[in-house]
C-alpha atoms as a PDB file:
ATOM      1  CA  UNK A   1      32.772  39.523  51.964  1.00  0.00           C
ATOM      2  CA  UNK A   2      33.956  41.029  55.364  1.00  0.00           C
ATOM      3  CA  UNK A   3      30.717  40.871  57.081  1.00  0.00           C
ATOM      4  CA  UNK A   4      28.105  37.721  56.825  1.00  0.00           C
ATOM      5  CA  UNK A   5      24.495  37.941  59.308  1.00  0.00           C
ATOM      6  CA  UNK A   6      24.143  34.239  60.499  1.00  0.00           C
ATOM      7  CA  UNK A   7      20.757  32.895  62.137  1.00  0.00           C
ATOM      8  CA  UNK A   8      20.235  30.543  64.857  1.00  0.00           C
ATOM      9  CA  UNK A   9      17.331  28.224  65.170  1.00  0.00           C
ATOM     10  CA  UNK A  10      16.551  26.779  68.385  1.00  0.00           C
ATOM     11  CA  UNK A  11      13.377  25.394  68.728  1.00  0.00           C
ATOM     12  CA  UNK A  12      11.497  22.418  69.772  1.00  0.00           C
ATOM     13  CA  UNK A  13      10.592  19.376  68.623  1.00  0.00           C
ATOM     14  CA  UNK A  14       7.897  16.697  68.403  1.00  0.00           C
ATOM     15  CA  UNK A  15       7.330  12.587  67.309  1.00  0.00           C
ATOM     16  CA  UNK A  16       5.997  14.439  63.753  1.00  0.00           C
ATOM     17  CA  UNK A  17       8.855  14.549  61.541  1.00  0.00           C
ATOM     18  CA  UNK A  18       6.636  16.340  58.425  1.00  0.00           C
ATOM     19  CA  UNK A  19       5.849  18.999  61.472  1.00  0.00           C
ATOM     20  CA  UNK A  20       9.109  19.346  62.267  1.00  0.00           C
ATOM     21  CA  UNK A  21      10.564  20.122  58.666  1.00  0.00           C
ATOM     22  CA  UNK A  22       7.712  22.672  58.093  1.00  0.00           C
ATOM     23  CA  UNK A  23       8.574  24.440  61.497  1.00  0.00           C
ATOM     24  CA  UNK A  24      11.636  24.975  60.688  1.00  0.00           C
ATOM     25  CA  UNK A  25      11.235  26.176  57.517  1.00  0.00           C
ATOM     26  CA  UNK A  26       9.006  28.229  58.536  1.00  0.00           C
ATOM     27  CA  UNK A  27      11.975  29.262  61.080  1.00  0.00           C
ATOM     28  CA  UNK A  28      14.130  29.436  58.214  1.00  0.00           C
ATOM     29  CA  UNK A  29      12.011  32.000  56.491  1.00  0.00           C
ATOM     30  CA  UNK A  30      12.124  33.985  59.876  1.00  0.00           C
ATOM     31  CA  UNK A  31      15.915  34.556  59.978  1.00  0.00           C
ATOM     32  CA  UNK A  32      15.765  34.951  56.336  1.00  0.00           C
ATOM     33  CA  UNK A  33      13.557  38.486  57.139  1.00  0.00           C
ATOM     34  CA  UNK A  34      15.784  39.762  59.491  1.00  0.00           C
ATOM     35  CA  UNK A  35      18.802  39.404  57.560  1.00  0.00           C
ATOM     36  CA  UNK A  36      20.280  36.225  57.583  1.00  0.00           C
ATOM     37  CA  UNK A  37      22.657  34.971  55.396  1.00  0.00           C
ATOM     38  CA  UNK A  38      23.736  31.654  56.445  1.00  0.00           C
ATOM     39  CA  UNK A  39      20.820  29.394  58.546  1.00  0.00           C
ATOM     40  CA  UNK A  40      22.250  26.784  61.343  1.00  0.00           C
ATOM     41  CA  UNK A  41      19.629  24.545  62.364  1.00  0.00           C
ATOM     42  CA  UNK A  42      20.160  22.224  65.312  1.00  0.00           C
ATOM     43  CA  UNK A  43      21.249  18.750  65.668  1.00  0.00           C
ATOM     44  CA  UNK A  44      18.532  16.061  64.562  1.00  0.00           C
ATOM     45  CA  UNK A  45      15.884  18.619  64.271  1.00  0.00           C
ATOM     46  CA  UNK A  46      13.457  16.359  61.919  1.00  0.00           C
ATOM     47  CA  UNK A  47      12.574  14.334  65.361  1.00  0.00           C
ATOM     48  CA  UNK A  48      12.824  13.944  68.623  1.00  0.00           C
ATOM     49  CA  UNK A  49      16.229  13.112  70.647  1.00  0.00           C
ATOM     50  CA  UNK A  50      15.853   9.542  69.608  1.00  0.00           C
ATOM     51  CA  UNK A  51      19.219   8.219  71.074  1.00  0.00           C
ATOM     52  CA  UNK A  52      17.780   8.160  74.737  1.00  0.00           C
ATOM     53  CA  UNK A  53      16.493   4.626  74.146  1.00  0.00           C
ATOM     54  CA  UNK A  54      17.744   1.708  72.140  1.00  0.00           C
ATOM     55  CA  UNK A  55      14.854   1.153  69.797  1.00  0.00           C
ATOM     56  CA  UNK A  56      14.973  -0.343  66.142  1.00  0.00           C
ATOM     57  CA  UNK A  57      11.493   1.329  65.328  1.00  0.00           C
ATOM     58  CA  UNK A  58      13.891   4.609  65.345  1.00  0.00           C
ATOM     59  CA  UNK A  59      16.295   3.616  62.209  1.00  0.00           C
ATOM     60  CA  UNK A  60      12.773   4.215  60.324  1.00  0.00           C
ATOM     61  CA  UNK A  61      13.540   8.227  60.719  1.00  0.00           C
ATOM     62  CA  UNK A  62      16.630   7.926  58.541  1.00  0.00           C
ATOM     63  CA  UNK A  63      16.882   8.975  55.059  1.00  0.00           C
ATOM     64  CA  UNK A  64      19.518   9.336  52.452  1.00  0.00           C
ATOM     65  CA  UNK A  65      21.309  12.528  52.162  1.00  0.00           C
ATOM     66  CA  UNK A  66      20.424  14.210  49.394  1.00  0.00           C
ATOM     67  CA  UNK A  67      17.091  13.149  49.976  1.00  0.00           C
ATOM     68  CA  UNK A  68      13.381  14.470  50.759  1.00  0.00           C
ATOM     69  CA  UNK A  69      14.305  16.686  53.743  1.00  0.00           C
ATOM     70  CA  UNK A  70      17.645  18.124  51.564  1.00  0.00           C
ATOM     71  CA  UNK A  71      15.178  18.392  48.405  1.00  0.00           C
ATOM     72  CA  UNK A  72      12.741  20.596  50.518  1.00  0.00           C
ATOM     73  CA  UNK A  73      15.386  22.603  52.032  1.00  0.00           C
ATOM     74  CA  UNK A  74      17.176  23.588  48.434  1.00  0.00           C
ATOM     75  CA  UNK A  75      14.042  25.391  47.564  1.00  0.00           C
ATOM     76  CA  UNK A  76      13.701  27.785  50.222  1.00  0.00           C
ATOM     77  CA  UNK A  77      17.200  28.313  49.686  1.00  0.00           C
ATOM     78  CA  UNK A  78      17.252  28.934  46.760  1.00  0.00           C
ATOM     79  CA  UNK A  79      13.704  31.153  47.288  1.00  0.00           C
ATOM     80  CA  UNK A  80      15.614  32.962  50.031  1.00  0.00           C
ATOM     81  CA  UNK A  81      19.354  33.437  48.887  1.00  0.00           C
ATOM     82  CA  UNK A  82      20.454  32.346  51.724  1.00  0.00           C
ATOM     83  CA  UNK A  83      22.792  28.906  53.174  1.00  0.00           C
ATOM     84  CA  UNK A  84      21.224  26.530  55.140  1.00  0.00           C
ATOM     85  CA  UNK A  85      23.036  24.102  57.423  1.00  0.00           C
ATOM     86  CA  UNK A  86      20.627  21.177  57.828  1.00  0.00           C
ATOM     87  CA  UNK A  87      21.347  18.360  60.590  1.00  0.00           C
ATOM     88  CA  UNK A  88      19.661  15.139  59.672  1.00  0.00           C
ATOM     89  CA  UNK A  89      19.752  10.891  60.318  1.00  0.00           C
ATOM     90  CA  UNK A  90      21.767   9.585  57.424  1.00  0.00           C
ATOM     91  CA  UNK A  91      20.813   6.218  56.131  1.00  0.00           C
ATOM     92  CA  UNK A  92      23.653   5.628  53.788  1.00  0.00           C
ATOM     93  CA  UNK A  93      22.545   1.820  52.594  1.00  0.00           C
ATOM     94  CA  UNK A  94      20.790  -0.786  54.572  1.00  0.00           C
ATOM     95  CA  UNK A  95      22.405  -1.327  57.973  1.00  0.00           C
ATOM     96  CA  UNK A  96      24.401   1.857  57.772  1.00  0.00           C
ATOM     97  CA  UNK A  97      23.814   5.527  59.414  1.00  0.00           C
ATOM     98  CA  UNK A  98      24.911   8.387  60.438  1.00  0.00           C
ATOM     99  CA  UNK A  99      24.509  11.223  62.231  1.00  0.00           C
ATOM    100  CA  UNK A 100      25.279  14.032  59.033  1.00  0.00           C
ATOM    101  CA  UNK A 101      24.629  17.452  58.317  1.00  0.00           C
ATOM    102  CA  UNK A 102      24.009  18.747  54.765  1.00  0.00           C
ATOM    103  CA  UNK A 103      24.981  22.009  53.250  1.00  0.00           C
ATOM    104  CA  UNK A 104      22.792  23.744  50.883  1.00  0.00           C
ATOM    105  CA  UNK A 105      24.413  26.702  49.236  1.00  0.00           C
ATOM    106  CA  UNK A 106      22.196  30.259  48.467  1.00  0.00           C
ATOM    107  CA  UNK A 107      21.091  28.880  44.645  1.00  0.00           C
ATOM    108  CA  UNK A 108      19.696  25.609  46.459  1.00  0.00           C
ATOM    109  CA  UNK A 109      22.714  23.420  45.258  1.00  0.00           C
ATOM    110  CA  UNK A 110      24.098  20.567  47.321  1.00  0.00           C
ATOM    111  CA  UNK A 111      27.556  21.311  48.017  1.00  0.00           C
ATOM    112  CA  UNK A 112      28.042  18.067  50.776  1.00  0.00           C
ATOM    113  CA  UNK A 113      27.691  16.750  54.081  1.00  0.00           C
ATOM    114  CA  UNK A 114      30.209  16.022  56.947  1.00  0.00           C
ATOM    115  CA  UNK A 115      29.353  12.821  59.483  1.00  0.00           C
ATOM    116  CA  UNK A 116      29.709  13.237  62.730  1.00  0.00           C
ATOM    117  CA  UNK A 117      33.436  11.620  63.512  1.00  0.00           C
ATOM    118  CA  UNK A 118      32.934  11.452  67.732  1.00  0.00           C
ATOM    119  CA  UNK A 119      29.941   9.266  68.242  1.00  0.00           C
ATOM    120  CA  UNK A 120      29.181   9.097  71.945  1.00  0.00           C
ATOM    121  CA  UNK A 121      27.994   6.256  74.127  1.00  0.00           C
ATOM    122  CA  UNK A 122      26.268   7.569  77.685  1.00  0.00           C
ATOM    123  CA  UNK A 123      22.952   7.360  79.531  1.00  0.00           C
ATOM    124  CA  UNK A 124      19.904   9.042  77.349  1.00  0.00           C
ATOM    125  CA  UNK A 125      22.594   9.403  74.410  1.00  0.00           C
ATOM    126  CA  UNK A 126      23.008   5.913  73.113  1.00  0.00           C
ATOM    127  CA  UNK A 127      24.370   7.076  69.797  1.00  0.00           C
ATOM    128  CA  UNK A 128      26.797   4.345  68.591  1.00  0.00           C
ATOM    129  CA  UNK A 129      23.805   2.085  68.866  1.00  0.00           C
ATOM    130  CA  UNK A 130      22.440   4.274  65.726  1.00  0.00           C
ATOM    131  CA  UNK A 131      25.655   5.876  64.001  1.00  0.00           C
ATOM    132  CA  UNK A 132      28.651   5.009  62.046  1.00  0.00           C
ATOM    133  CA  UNK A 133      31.479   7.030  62.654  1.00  0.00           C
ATOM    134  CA  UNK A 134      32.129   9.116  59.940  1.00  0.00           C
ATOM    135  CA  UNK A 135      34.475   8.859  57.273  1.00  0.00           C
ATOM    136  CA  UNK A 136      34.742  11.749  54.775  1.00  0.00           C
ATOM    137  CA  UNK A 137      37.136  13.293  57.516  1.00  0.00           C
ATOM    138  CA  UNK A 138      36.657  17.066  58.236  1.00  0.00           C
ATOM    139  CA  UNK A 139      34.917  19.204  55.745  1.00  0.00           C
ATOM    140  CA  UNK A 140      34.923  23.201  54.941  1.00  0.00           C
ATOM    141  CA  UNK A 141      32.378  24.589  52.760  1.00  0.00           C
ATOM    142  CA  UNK A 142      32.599  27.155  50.470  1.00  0.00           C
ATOM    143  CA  UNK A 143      29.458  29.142  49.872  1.00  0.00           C
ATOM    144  CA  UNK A 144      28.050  32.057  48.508  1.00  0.00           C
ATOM    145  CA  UNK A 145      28.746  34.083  51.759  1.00  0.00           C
ATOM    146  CA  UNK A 146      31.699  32.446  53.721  1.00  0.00           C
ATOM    147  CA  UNK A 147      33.441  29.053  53.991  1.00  0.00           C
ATOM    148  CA  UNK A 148      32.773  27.618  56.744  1.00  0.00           C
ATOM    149  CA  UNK A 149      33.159  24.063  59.231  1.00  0.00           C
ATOM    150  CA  UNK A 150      30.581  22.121  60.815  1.00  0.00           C
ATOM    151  CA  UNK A 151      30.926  19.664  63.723  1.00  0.00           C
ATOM    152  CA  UNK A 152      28.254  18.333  65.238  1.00  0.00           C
ATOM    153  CA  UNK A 153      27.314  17.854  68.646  1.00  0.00           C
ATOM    154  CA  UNK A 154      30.045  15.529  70.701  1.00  0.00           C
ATOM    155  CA  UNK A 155      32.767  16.898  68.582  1.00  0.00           C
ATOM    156  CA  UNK A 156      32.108  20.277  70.687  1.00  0.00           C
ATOM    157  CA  UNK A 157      34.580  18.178  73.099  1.00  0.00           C
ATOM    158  CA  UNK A 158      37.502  18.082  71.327  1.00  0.00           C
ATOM    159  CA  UNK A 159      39.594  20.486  69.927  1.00  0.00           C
ATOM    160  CA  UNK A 160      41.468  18.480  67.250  1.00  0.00           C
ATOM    161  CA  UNK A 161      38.314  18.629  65.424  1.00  0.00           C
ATOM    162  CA  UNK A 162      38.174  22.144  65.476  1.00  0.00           C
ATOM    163  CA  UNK A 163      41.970  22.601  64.642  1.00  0.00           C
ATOM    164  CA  UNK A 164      42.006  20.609  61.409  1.00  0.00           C
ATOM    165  CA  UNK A 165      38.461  22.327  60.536  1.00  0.00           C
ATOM    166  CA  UNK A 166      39.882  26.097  60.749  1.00  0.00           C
ATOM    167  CA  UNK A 167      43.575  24.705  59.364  1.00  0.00           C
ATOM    168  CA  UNK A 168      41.594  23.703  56.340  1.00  0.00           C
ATOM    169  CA  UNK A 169      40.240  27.266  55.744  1.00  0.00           C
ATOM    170  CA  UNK A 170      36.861  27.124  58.104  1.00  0.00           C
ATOM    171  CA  UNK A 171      36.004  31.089  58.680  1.00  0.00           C
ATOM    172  CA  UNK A 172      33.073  30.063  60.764  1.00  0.00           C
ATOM    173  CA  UNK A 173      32.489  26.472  62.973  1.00  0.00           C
ATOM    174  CA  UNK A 174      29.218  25.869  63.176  1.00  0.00           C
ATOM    175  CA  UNK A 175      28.222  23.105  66.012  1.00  0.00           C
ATOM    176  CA  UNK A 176      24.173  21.663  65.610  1.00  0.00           C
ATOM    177  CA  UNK A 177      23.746  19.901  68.642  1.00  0.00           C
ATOM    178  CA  UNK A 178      21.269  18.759  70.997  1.00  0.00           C
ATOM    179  CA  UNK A 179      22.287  18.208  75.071  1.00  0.00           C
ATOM    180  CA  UNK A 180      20.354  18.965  77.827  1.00  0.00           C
ATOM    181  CA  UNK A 181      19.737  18.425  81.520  1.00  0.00           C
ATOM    182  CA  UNK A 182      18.238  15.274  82.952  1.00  0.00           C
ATOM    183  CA  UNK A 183      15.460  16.596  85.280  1.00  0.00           C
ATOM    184  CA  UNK A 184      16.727  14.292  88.182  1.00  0.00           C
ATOM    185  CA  UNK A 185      19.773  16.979  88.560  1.00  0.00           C
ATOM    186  CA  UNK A 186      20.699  19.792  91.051  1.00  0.00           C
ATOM    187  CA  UNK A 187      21.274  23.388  89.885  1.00  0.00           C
ATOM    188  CA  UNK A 188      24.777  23.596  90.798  1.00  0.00           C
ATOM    189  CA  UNK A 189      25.053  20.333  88.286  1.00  0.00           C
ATOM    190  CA  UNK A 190      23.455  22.009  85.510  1.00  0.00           C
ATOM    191  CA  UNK A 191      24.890  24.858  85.591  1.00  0.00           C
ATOM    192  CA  UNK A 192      28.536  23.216  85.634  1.00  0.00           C
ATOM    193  CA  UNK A 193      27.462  21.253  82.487  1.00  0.00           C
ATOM    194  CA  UNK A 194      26.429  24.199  80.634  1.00  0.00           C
ATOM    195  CA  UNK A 195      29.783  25.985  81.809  1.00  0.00           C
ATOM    196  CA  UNK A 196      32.176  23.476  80.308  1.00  0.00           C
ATOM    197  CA  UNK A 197      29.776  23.124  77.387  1.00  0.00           C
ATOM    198  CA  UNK A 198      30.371  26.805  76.112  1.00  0.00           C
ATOM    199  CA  UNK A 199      34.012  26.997  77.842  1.00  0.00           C
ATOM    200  CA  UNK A 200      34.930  24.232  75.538  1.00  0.00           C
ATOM    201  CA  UNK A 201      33.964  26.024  72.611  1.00  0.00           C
ATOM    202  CA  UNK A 202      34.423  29.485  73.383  1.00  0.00           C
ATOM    203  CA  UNK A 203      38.631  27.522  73.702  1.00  0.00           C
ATOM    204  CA  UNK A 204      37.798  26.765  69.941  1.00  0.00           C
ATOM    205  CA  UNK A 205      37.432  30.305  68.862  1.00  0.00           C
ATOM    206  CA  UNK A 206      40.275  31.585  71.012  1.00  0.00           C
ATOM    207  CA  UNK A 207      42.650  28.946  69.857  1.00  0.00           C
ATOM    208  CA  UNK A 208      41.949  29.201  66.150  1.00  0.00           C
ATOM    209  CA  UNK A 209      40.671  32.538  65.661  1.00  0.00           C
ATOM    210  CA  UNK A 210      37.094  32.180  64.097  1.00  0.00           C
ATOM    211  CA  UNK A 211      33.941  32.690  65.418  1.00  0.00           C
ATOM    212  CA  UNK A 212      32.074  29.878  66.518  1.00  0.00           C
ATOM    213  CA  UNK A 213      28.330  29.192  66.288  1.00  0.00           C
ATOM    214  CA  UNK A 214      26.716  26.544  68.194  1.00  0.00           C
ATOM    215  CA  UNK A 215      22.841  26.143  67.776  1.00  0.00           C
ATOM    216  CA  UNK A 216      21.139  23.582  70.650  1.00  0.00           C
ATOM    217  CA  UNK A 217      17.518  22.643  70.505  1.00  0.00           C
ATOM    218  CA  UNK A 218      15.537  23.718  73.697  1.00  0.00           C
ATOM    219  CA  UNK A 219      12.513  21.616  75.719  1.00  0.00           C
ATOM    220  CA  UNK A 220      11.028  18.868  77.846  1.00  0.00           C
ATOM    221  CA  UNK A 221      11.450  15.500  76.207  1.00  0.00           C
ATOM    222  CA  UNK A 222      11.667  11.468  77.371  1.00  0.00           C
ATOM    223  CA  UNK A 223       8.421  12.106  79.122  1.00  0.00           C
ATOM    224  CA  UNK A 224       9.994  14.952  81.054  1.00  0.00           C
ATOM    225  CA  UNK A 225      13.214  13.334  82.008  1.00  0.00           C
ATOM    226  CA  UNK A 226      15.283  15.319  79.860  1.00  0.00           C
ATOM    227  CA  UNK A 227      15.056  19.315  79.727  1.00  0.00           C
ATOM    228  CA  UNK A 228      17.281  20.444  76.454  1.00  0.00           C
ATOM    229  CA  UNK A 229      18.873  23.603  77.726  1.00  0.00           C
ATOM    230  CA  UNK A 230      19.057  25.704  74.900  1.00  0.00           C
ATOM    231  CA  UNK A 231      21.237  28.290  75.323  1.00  0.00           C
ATOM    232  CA  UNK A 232      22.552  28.651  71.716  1.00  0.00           C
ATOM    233  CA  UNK A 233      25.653  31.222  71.072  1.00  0.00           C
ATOM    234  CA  UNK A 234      27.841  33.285  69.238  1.00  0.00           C
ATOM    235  CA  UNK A 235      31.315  33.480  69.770  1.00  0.00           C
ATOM    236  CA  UNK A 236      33.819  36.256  68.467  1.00  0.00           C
ATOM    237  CA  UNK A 237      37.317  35.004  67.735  1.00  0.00           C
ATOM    238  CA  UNK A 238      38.791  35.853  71.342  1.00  0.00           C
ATOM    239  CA  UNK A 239      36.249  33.650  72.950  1.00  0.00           C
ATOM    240  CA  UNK A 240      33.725  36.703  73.853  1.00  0.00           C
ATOM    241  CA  UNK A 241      30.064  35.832  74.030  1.00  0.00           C
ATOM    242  CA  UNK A 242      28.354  38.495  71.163  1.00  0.00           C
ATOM    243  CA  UNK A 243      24.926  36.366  71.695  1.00  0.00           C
ATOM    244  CA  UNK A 244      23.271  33.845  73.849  1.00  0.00           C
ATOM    245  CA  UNK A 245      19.614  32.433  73.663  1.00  0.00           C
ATOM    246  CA  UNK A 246      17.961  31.932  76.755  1.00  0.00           C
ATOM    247  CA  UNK A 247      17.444  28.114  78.404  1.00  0.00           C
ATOM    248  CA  UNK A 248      13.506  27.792  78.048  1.00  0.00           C
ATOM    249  CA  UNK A 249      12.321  29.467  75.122  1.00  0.00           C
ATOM    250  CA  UNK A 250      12.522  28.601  70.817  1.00  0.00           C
ATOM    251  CA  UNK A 251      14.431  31.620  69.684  1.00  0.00           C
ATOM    252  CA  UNK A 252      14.888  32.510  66.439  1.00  0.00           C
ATOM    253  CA  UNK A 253      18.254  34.837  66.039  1.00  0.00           C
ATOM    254  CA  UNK A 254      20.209  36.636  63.620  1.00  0.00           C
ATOM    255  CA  UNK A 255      24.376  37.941  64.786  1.00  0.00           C
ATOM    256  CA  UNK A 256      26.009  39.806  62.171  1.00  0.00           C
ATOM    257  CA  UNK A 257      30.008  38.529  62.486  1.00  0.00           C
ATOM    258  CA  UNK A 258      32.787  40.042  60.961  1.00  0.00           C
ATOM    259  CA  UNK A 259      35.260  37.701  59.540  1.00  0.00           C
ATOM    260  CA  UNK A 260      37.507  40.309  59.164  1.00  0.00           C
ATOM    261  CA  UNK A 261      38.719  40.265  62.764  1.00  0.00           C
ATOM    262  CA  UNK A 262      39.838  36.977  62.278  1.00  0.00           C
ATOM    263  CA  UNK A 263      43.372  38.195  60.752  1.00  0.00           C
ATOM    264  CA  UNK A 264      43.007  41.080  63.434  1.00  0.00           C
ATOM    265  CA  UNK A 265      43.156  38.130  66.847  1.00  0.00           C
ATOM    266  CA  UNK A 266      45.475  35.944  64.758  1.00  0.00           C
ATOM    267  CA  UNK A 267      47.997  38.470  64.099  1.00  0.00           C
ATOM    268  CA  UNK A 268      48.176  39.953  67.625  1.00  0.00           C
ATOM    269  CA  UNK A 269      48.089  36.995  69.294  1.00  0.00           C
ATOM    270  CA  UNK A 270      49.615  34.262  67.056  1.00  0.00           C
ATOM    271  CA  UNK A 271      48.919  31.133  68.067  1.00  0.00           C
ATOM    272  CA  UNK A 272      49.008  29.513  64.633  1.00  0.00           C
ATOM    273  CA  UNK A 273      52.288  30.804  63.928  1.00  0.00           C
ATOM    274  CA  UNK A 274      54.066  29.457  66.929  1.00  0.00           C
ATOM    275  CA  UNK A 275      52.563  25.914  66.845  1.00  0.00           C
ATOM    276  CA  UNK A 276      55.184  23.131  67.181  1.00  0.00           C
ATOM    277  CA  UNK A 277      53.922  21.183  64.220  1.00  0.00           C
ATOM    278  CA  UNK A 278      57.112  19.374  64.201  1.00  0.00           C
ATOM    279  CA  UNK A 279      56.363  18.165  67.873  1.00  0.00           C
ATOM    280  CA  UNK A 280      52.725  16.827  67.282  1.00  0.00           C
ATOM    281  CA  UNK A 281      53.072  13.404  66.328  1.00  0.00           C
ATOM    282  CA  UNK A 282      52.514  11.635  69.700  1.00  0.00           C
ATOM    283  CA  UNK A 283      48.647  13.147  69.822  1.00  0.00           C
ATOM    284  CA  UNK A 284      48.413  10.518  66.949  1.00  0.00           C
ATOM    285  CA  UNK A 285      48.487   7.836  69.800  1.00  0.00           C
ATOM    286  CA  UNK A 286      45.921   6.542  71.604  1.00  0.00           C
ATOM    287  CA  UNK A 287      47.628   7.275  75.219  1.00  0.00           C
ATOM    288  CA  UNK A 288      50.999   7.934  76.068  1.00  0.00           C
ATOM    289  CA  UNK A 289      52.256   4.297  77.536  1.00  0.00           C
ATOM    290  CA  UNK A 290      56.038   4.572  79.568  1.00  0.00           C
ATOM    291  CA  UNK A 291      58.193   1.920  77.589  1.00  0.00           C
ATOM    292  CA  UNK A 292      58.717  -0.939  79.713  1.00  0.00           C
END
């Protein structure tokens, strides 16, 4: 298939994790009217951003993968026909998480998860305190309607994540996450953060030649101290914005991409074919150290 209609969910969330799955099923049934194909729901979406704090109480929101939120999901794809790319907190055995996203295919079948492999560590996103790096490496997915990659969230930052994704085959990268503004901040701040946020993957698409699709939750939370900024996208493989969501409202969206011009941007402007693979190996290194 050339052409594959993806949907975005961005929406809000509450403490209700049952309310949460239903709304976004019921966002999920949404997309599936107008069209869509392949569903992307945002990072963490069964809760709120729990990472802000470093509270114990919050490994209770983790379940195994498949599990009751993947169970519920397979049936309305399977009702619908359609993917769904499902971002949820991983509790792999006792004393071990992660932050994973599940891939249903269109006849409700499992086909995997990847976990998150760039765990961040900042004020109001105290992740490594809840996630094991991952370790099934990066992962394609080959569904009913495309292959794609996901990354999730932090891994927007760095583009050997992407590279190795779209090397293995990825038609589509697909990026749940969930970042926002803290309140405290000046517009001029904001509006910088959100810059390099899409810059950095709108790069993605450019250097790799796929579209990229990065769904972001939107809302007040940590009592107000955190506005999520929305602002969901679609890129086209030269790095042009085809769709953006605004920064205050739940939007429920549905791009139709053709993966077609994929061979079109790679083969005028080949970047793949003139990579230097045979030059690469020092990006294996932590930092570049002068010998002494």
């Amino acid at each position: 298939m050339s052409k594959v209609k993806v949907g975005l969910v961005q929406m809000s969330c509450s403490a209700d994790k049952a309310a949460n799955l239903e709304k976004a099923i019921a966002k999920v049934w949404e997309a599936a009217k107008a069209g869509a194909q392949i569903v992307c729901l945002q990072e963490l979406f069964t809760s709120l951003y729990f990472c802000d704090v470093e509270d114990y109480d919050n490994f209770k929101l983790a379940e195994p993968i498949p599990g009751p939120s993947t169970d519920a999901l397979s049936k309305v794809a399977a009702e619908l026909g359609i993917v769904i790319i499902a971002s949820l907190f991983e509790k792999r055995t006792q004393g071990i998480y992660h932050n994973t996203t599940a891939v249903l295919d269109a006849d409700g079948s499992y086909l995997g998860k990847y976990r998150k492999m760039h765990i961040p560590d900042d004020p109001a996103y105290y992740e490594k305190f809840y996630f094991t790096p991952g370790d099934l490496g990066y992962k394609i997915f080959k569904t009913k309607f495309a292959t794609f990659g996901v990354l999730i969230c932090w891994d927007q930052w760095y583009p050997e994540a992407a590279r190795i994704t779209s090397l293995m085959g990825a038609e589509i990268l697909f990026y749940p996450t969930a970042i926002g503004w803290a309140t405290s901040q000046d517009e001029e701040t904001n509006t910088e953060q959100y810059n390099a946020w899409q810059t950095i993957q709108r790069s993605h698409a450019v250097a790799n030649g796929v579209h990229v699709v990065s769904v972001n939750r939107v809302g007040f939370e940590q009592n107000g101290a955190m506005k999520f900024w929305g602002g969901s996208f679609v890129s086209n493989p030269f790095g042009s914005i085809i769709y953006k969501a605004s920064h205050e409202n739940e939007e429920v969206h549905v791009e139709e991409i053709d993966l077609a011009k994929t061979d079109r941007y790679r083969t005028h402007w080949p970047f793949l074919r003139d990579r230097r693979i045979d030059s690469y190996q020092p990006i294996t290194k932590r930092f570049i150290d002068e010998e002494i």
